[in-house]
Protein backbone atom coordinates (compact mmCIF):
# COMPACT_ATOMS: atom_id res chain seq x y z
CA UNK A 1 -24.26 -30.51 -10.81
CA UNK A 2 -25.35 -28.61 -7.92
CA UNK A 3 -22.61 -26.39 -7.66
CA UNK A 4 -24.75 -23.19 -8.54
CA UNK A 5 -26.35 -21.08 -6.63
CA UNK A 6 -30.18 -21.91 -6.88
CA UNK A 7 -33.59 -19.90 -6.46
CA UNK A 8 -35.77 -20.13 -3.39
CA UNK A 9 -37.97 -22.63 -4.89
CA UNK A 10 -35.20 -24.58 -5.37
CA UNK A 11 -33.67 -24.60 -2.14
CA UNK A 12 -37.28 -25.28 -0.48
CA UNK A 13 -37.60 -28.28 -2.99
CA UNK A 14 -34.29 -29.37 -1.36
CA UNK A 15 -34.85 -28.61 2.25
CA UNK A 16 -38.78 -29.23 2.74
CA UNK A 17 -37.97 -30.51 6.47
CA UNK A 18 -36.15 -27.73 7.37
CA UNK A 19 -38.28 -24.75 5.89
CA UNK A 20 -37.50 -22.81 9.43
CA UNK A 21 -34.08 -22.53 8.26
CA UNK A 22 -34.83 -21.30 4.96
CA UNK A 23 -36.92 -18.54 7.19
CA UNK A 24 -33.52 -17.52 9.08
CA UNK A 25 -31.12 -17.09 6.30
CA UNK A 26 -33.70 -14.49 5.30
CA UNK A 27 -34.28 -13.01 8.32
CA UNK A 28 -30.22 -12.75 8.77
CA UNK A 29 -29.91 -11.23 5.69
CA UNK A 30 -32.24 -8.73 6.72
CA UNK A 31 -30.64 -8.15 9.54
CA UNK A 32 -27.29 -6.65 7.90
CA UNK A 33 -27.12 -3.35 6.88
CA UNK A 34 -23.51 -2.74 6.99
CA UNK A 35 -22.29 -1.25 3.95
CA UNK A 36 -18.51 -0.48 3.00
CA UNK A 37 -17.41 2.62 1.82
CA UNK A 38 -15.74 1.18 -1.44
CA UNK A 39 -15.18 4.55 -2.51
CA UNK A 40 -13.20 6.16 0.63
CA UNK A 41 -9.97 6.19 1.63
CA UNK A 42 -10.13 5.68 5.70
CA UNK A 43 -6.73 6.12 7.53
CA UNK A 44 -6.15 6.69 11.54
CA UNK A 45 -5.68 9.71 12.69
CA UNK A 46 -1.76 11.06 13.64
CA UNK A 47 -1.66 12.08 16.94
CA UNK A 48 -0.47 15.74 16.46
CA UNK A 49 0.19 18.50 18.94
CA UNK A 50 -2.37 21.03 19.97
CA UNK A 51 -2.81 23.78 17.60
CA UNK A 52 -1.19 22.35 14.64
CA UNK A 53 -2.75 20.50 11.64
CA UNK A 54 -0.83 17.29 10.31
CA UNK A 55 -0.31 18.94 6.95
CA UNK A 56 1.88 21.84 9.69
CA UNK A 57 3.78 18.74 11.37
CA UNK A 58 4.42 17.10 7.69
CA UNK A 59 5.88 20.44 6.73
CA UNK A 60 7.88 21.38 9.36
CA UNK A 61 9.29 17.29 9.61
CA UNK A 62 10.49 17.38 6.56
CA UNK A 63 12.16 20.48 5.99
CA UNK A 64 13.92 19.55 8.88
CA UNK A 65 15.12 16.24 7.72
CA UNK A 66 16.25 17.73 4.39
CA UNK A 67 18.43 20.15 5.98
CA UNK A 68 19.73 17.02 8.06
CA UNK A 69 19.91 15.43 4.78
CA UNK A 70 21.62 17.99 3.18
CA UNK A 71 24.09 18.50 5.79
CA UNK A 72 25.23 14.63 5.28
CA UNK A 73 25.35 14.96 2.02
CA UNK A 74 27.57 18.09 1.70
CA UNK A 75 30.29 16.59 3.53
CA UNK A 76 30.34 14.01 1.18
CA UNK A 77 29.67 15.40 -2.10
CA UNK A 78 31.42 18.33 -3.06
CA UNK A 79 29.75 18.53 -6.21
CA UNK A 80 26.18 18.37 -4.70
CA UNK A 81 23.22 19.97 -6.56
CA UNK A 82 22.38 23.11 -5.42
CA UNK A 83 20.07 23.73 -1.86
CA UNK A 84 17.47 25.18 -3.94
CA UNK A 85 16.32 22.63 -6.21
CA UNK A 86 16.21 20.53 -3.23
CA UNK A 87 14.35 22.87 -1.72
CA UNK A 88 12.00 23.62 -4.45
CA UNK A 89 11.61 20.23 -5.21
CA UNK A 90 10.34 19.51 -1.65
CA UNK A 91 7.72 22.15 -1.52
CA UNK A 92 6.28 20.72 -4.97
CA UNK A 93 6.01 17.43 -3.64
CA UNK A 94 4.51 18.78 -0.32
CA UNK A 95 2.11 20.89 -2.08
CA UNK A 96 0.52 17.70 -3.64
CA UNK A 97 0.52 15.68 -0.45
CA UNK A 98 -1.22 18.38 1.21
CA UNK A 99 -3.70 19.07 -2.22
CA UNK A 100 -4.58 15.36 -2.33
CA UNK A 101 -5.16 14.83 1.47
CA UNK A 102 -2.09 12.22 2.12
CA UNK A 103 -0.08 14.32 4.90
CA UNK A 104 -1.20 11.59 7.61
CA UNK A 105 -0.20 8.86 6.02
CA UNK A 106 3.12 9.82 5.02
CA UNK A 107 3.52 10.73 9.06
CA UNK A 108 2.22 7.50 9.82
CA UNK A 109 4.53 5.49 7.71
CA UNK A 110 7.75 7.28 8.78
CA UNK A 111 6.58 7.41 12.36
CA UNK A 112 6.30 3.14 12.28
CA UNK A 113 10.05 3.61 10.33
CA UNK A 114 11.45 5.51 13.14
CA UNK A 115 9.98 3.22 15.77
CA UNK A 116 11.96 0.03 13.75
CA UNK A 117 14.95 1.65 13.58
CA UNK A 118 15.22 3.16 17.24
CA UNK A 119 14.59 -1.01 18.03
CA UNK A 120 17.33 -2.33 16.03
CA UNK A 121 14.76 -3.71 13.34
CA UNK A 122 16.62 -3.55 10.21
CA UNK A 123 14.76 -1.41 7.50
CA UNK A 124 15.55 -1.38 3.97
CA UNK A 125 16.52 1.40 1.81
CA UNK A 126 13.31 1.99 0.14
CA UNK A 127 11.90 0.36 -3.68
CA UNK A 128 8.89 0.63 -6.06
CA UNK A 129 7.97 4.14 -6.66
CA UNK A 130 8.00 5.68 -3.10
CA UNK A 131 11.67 5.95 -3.86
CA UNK A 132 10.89 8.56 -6.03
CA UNK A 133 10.08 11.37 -3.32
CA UNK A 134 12.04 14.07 -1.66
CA UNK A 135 9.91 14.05 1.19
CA UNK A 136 10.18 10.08 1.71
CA UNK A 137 13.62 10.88 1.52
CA UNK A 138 13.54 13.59 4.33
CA UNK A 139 11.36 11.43 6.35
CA UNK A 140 13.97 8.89 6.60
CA UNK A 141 11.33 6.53 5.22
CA UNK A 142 13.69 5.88 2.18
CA UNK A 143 17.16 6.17 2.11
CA UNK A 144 17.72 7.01 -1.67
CA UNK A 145 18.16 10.15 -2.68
CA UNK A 146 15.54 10.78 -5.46
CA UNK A 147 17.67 13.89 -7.45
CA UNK A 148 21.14 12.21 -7.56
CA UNK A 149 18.99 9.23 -9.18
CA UNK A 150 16.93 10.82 -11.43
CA UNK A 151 13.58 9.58 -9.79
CA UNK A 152 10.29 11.55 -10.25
CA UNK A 153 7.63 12.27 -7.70
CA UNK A 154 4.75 11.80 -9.77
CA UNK A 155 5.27 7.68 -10.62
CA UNK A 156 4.44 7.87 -6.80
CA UNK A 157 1.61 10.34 -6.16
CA UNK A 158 0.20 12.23 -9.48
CA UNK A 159 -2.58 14.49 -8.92
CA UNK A 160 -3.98 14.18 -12.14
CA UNK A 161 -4.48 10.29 -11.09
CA UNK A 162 -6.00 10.30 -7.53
CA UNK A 163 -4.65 6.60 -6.01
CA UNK A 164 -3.88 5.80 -2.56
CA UNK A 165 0.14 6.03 -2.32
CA UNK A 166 1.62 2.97 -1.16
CA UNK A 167 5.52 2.36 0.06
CA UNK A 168 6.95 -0.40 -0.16
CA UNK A 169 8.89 -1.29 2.72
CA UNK A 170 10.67 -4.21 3.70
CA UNK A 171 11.81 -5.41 7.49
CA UNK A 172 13.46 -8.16 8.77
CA UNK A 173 11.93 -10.90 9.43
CA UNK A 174 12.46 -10.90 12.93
CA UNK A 175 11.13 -8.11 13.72
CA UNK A 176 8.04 -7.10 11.21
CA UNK A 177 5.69 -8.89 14.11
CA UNK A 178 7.04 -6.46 16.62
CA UNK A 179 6.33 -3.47 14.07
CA UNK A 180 2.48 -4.49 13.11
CA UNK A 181 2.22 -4.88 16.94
CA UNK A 182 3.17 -1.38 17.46
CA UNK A 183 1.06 0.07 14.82
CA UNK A 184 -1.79 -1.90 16.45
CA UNK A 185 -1.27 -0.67 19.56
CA UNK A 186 -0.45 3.10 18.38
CA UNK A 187 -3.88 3.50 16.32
CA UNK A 188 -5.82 0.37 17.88
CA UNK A 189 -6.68 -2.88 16.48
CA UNK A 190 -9.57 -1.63 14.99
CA UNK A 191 -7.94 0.71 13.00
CA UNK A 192 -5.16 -2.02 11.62
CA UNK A 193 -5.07 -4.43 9.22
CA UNK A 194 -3.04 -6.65 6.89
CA UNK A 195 -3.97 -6.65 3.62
CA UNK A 196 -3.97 -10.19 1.16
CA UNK A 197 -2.51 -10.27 -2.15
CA UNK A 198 -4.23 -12.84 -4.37
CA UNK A 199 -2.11 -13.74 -7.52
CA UNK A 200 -3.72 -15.03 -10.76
CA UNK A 201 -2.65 -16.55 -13.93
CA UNK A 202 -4.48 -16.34 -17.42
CA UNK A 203 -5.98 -19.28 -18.46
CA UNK A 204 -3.66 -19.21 -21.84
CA UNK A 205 -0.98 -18.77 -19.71
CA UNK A 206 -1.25 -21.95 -17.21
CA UNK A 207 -1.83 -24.00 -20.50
CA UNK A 208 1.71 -22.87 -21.59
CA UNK A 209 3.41 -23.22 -18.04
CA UNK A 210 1.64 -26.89 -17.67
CA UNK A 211 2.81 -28.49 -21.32
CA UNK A 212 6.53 -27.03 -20.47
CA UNK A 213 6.30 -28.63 -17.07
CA UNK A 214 5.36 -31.73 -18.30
CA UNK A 215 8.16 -31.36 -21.25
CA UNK A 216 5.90 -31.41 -23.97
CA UNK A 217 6.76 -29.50 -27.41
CA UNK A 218 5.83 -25.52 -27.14
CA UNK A 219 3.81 -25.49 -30.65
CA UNK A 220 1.23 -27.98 -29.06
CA UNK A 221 1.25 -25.79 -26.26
CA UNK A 222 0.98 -22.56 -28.29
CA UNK A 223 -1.92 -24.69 -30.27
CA UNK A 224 -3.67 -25.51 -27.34
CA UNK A 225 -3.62 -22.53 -25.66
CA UNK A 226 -4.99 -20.98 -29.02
CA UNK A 227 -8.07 -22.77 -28.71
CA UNK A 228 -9.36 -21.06 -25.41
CA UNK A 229 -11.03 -18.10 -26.46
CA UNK A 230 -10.59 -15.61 -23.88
């Protein structure tokens, strides 16, 4: 009955003897002023060389690893689209990395990728939407070639939807300790963090999941679950 959260005159009802504590949880209160900038996308800084912006170093990366890329491929594929819609295609894509401000964290992700694999930390070949860009691609931060797939850019990164890009990369086991620990110690603890994934199910939902579980028929599961109202 209690589990609520009460008004002051409550809690001093409650805790008469210990009013000086009351007095603190104020007085802490009071005391923070941190505020979080819910509305900002913070990311640590690339270390780039003097005179050169990351958006230069993004550029100049991955027209490099295309031609690399293309070289590969070439010697594989006889019938292999033309250069110049890979080409083209890349300077789209790079256009709106550089437009929307995500040039250092592209860097950043294939830099940690290129640490893994020079350690013999097996990386996969890339999934989710990431997949979908040339310049991943070039990077070496996917291995699957975006054109010969049909994949497009903008389920990734679509300026007419400004969202944080996020690649979805998976390492072994053994060794995804030994990458965070290098990103840590690359951009500094403070700059690092994991970041929790909290699942939920709807409440019609569990109702449905709990009668088959416990073998019951589905209509008085589908007329149970009909009775909760949101």
């Amino acid at each position: 009955e209690h589990q609520y959260l009460k008004s002051s005159d409550e809690m001093s009802a409650l805790f008469a003897d210990r009013s000086d504590a009351l007095d603190n949880t104020v007085d802490l209160a009071r005391c923070c002023n941190f505020e979080f900038e819910l509305d900002r996308i913070l990311l640590p800084a690339y270390p780039v060389p003097s005179g050169q912006s990351p958006e230069q170093l993004l550029r100049e990366k991955a027209e490099t690893g295309l031609r690399e890329r293309l070289t590969a491929l070439s010697q594989k594929t006889p019938s292999m689209r033309a250069t110049h819609e890979y080409t083209s295609r890349l300077a789209a894509e790079i256009s709106v990395i550089e437009h929307m401000g995500f040039a250092g964290y592209f860097l950043i992700v294939a830099d940690f990728i290129d640490w893994a694999k020079a350690h013999d930390i097996p990386v996969g070949p890339g999934r989710g939407s990431g997949a979908g860009s040339l310049v991943a691609y070039s990077l070496g931060i996917t291995d699957l070639d975006p054109l010969e797939h049909g994949l497009l850019f903008e389920r990734f990164l679509n300026p007419e939807r400004v969202t944080m890009p996020d690649f979805d990369i998976d390492f072994c086991i053994e060794g995804r300790d030994r990458v965070i620990r290098y990103v840590e110690e690359r951009y500094g603890k403070d700059c690092v963090a994991q970041i929790a994934t909290f699942g939920t199910m709807a409440a019609r939902a569990v109702v449905r999941d709990v009668v088959r579980v416990l073998g019951l028929p589905y209509g008085f599961a589908d007329r149970l679950a009909k009775l909760i109202p949101f």
